[in-house]
Structures are given as C-alpha cells and as structure tokens.
N, C-alpha and C. Protein backbone atom coordinates (compact mmCIF):
# COMPACT_ATOMS: atom_id res chain seq x y z
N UNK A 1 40.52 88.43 179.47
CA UNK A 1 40.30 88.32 178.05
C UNK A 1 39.37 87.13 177.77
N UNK A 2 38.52 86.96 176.81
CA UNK A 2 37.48 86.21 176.67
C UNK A 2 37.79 85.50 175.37
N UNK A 3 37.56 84.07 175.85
CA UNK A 3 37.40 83.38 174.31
C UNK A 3 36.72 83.76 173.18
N UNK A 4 37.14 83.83 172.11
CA UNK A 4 35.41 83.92 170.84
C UNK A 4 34.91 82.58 170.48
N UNK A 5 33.66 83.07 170.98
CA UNK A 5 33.09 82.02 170.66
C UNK A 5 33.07 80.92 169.20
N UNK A 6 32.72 79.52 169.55
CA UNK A 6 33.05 78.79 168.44
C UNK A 6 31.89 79.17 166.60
N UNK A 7 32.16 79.76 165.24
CA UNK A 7 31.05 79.63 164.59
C UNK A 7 29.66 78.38 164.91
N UNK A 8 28.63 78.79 164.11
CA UNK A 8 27.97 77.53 164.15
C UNK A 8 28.15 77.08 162.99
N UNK A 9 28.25 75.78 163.19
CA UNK A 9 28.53 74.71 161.67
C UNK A 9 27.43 73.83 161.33
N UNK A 10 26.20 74.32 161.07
CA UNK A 10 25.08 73.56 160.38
C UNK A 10 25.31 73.78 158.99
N UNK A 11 25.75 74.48 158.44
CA UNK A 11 25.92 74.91 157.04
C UNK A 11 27.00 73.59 156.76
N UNK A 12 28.02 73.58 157.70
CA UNK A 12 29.27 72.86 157.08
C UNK A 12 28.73 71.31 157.50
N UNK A 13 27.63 71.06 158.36
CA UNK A 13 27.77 69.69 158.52
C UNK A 13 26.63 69.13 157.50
N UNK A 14 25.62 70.18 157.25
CA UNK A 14 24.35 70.06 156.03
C UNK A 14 25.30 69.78 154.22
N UNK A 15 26.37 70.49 154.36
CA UNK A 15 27.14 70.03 153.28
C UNK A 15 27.48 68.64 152.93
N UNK A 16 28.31 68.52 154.21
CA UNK A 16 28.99 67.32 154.69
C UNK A 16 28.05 66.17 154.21
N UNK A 17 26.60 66.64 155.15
CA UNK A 17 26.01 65.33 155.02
C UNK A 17 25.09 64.88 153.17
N UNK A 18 25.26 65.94 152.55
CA UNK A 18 24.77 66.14 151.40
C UNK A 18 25.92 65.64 150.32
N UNK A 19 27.27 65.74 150.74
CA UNK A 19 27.80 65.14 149.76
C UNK A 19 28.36 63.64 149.90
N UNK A 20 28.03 63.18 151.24
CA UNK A 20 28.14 62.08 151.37
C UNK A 20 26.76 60.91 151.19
N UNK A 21 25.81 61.67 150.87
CA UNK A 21 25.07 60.90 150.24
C UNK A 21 24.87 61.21 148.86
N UNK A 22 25.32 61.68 148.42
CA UNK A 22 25.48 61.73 147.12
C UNK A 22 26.54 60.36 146.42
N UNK A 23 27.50 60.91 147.25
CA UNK A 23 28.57 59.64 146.63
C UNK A 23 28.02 58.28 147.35
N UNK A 24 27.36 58.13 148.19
CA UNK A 24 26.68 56.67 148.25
C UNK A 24 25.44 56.58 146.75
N UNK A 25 24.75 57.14 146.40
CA UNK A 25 23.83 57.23 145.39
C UNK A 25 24.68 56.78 143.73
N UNK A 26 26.45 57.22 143.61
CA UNK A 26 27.05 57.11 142.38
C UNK A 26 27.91 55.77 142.82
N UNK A 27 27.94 55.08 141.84
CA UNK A 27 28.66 53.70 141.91
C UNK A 27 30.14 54.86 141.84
N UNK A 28 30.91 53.80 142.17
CA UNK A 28 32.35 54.03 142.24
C UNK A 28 33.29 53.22 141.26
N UNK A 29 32.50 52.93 140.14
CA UNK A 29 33.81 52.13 139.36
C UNK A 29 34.28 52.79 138.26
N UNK A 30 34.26 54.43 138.33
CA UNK A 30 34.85 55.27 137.40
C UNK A 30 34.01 55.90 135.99
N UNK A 31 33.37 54.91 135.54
CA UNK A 31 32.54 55.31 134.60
C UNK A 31 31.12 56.73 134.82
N UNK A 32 31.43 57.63 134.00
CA UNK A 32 30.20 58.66 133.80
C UNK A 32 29.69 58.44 132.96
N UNK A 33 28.00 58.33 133.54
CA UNK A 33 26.79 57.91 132.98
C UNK A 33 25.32 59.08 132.73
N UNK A 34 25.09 59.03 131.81
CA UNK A 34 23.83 59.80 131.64
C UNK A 34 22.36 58.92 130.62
N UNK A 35 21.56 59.56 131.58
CA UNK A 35 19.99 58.91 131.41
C UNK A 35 19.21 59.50 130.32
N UNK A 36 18.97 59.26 129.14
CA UNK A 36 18.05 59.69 128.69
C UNK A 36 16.58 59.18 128.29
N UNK A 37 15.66 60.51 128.01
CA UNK A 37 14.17 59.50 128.28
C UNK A 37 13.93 60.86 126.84
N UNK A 38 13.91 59.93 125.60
CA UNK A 38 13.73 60.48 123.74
C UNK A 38 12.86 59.64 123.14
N UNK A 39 12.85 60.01 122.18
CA UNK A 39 11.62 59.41 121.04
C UNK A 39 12.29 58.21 120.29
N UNK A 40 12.52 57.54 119.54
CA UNK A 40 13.33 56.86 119.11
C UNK A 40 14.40 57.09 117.85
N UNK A 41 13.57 58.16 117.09
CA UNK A 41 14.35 58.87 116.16
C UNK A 41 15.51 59.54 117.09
N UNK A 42 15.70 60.52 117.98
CA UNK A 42 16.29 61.29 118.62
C UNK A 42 16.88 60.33 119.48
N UNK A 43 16.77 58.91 119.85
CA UNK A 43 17.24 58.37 120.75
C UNK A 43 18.99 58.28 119.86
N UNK A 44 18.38 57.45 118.84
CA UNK A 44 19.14 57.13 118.30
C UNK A 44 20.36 57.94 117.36
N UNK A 45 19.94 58.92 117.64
CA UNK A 45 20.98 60.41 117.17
C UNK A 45 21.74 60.48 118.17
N UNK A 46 21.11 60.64 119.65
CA UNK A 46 22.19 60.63 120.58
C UNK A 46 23.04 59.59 121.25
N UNK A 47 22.43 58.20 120.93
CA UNK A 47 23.36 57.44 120.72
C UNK A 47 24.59 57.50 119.83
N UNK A 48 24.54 57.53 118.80
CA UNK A 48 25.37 58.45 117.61
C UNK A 48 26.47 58.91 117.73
N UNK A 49 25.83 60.22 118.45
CA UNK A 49 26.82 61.54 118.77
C UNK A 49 27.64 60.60 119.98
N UNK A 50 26.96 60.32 120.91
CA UNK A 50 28.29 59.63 121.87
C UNK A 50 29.14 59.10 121.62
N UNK A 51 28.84 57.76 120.43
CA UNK A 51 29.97 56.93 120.17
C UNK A 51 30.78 57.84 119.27
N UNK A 52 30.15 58.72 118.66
CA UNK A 52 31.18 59.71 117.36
C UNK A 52 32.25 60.30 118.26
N UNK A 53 31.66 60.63 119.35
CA UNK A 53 32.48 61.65 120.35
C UNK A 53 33.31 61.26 121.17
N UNK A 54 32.97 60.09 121.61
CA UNK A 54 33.61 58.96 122.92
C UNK A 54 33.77 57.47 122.27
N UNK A 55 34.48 57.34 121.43
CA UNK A 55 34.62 56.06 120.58
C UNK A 55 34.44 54.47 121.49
N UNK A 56 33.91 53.87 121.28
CA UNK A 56 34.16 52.82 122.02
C UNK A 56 35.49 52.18 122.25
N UNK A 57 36.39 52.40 121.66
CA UNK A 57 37.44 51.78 121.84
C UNK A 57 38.02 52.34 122.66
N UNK A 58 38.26 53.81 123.06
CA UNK A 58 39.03 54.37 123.58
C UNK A 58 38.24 54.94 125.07
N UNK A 59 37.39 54.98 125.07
CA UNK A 59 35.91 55.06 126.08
C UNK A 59 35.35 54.45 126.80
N UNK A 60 35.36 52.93 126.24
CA UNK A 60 34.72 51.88 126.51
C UNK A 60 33.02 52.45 126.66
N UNK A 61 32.47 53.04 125.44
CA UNK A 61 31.06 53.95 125.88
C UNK A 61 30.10 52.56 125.46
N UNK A 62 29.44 52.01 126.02
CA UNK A 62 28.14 51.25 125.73
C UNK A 62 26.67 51.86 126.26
N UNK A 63 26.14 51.53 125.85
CA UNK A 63 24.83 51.39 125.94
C UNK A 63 24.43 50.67 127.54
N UNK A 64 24.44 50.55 128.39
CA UNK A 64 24.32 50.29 129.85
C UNK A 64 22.73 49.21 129.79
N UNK A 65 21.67 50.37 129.67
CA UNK A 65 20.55 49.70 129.65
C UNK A 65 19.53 50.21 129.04
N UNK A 66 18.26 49.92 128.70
CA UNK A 66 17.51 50.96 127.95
C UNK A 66 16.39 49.77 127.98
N UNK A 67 15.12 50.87 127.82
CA UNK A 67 13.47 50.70 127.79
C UNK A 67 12.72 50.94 126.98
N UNK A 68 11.78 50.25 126.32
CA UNK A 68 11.04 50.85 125.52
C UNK A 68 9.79 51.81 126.35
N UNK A 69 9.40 53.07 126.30
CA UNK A 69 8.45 53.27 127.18
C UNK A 69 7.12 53.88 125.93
N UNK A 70 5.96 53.71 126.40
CA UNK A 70 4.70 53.96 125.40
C UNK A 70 4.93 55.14 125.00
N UNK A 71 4.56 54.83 123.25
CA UNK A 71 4.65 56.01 122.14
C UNK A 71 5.95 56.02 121.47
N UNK A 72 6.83 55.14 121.37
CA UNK A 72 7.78 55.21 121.07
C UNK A 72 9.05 55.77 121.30
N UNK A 73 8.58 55.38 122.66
CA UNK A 73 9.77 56.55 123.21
C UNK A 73 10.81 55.39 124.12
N UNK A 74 12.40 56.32 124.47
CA UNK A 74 13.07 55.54 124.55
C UNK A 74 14.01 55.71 125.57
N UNK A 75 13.87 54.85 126.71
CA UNK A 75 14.84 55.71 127.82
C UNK A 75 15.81 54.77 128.15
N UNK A 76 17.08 55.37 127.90
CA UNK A 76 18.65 54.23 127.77
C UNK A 76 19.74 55.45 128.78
N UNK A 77 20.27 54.41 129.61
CA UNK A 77 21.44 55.14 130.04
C UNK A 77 23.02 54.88 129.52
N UNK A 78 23.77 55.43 129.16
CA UNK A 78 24.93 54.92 128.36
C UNK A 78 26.07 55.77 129.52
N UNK A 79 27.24 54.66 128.83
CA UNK A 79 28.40 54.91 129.88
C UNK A 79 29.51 55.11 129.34
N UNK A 80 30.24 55.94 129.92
CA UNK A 80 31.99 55.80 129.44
C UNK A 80 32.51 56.12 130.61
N UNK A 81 34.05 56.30 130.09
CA UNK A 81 35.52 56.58 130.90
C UNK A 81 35.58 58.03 131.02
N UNK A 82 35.93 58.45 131.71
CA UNK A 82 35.53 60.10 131.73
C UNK A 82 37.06 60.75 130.90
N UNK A 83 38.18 59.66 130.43
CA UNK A 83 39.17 60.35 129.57
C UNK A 83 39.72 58.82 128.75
N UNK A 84 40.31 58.85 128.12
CA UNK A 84 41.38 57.64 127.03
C UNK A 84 42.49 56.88 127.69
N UNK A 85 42.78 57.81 128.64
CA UNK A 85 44.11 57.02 128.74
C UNK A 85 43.94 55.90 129.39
C-alpha cells in the first residue's frame, strides 16, 4: 500500500507570508484608521460625519495627522476605537 503523497502548500505559505506582512505594516495599539486625500470643503464634512458617528468621547476619534496638499486640498488620517466599551 502506498503513501499519498503530501499536497503542495505554496498557496498556504504565499498566504501565510502575506498576512504576516500585513500585520507588520498595521500598528498594534487597537485603533482603526483611515486616510483621506479631499478638497477642503469635503474634508471637512467628513471630518463631521466621523465625530457625529464615533463621538470623541466614547471613540476617542481624533484627527491623527493631516496636510495641506496644492489646490486646496486636504489629506488627514483620523482614528478611533473600533467599539465604546
């Protein structure tokens, strides 16, 4: 009787190695962050909507960092807690 042979695992180690650099690329101190690159009218709407949505108090959502880039445009990344409690 004959062994079966072992699958090949390039798929599972191309995963592997794809999600472990991923999580080296995301800080680890809990907070979810998103980048935006808007006009300044629109910047400032979606600033807005975040804190309307994700209160600072309960979120801890700030404003992280942000750029002015030419034409009035405006690229800020903002942060929160991904829940309240």
């Amino acid at each position: 009787m004959r062994t079966p042979t072992r699958p090949p695992l390039d798929g599972l180690k191309k995963r592997l190695e794809e999600s472990r650099a991923e999580r080296a690329r995301t800080p680890r101190d809990g907070f979810l962050r998103e980048t935006y690159v808007l006009p300044r009218r629109d910047a400032r709407a979606k600033a807005k909507e975040w804190f309307d949505r994700w209160p600072k108090q309960a979120y801890w959502t700030t404003i992280e960092s942000w750029f002015e880039r030419p034409g009035d445009v405006i690229e800020f990344t903002i942060r929160r807690l991904p829940s309240s409690d």
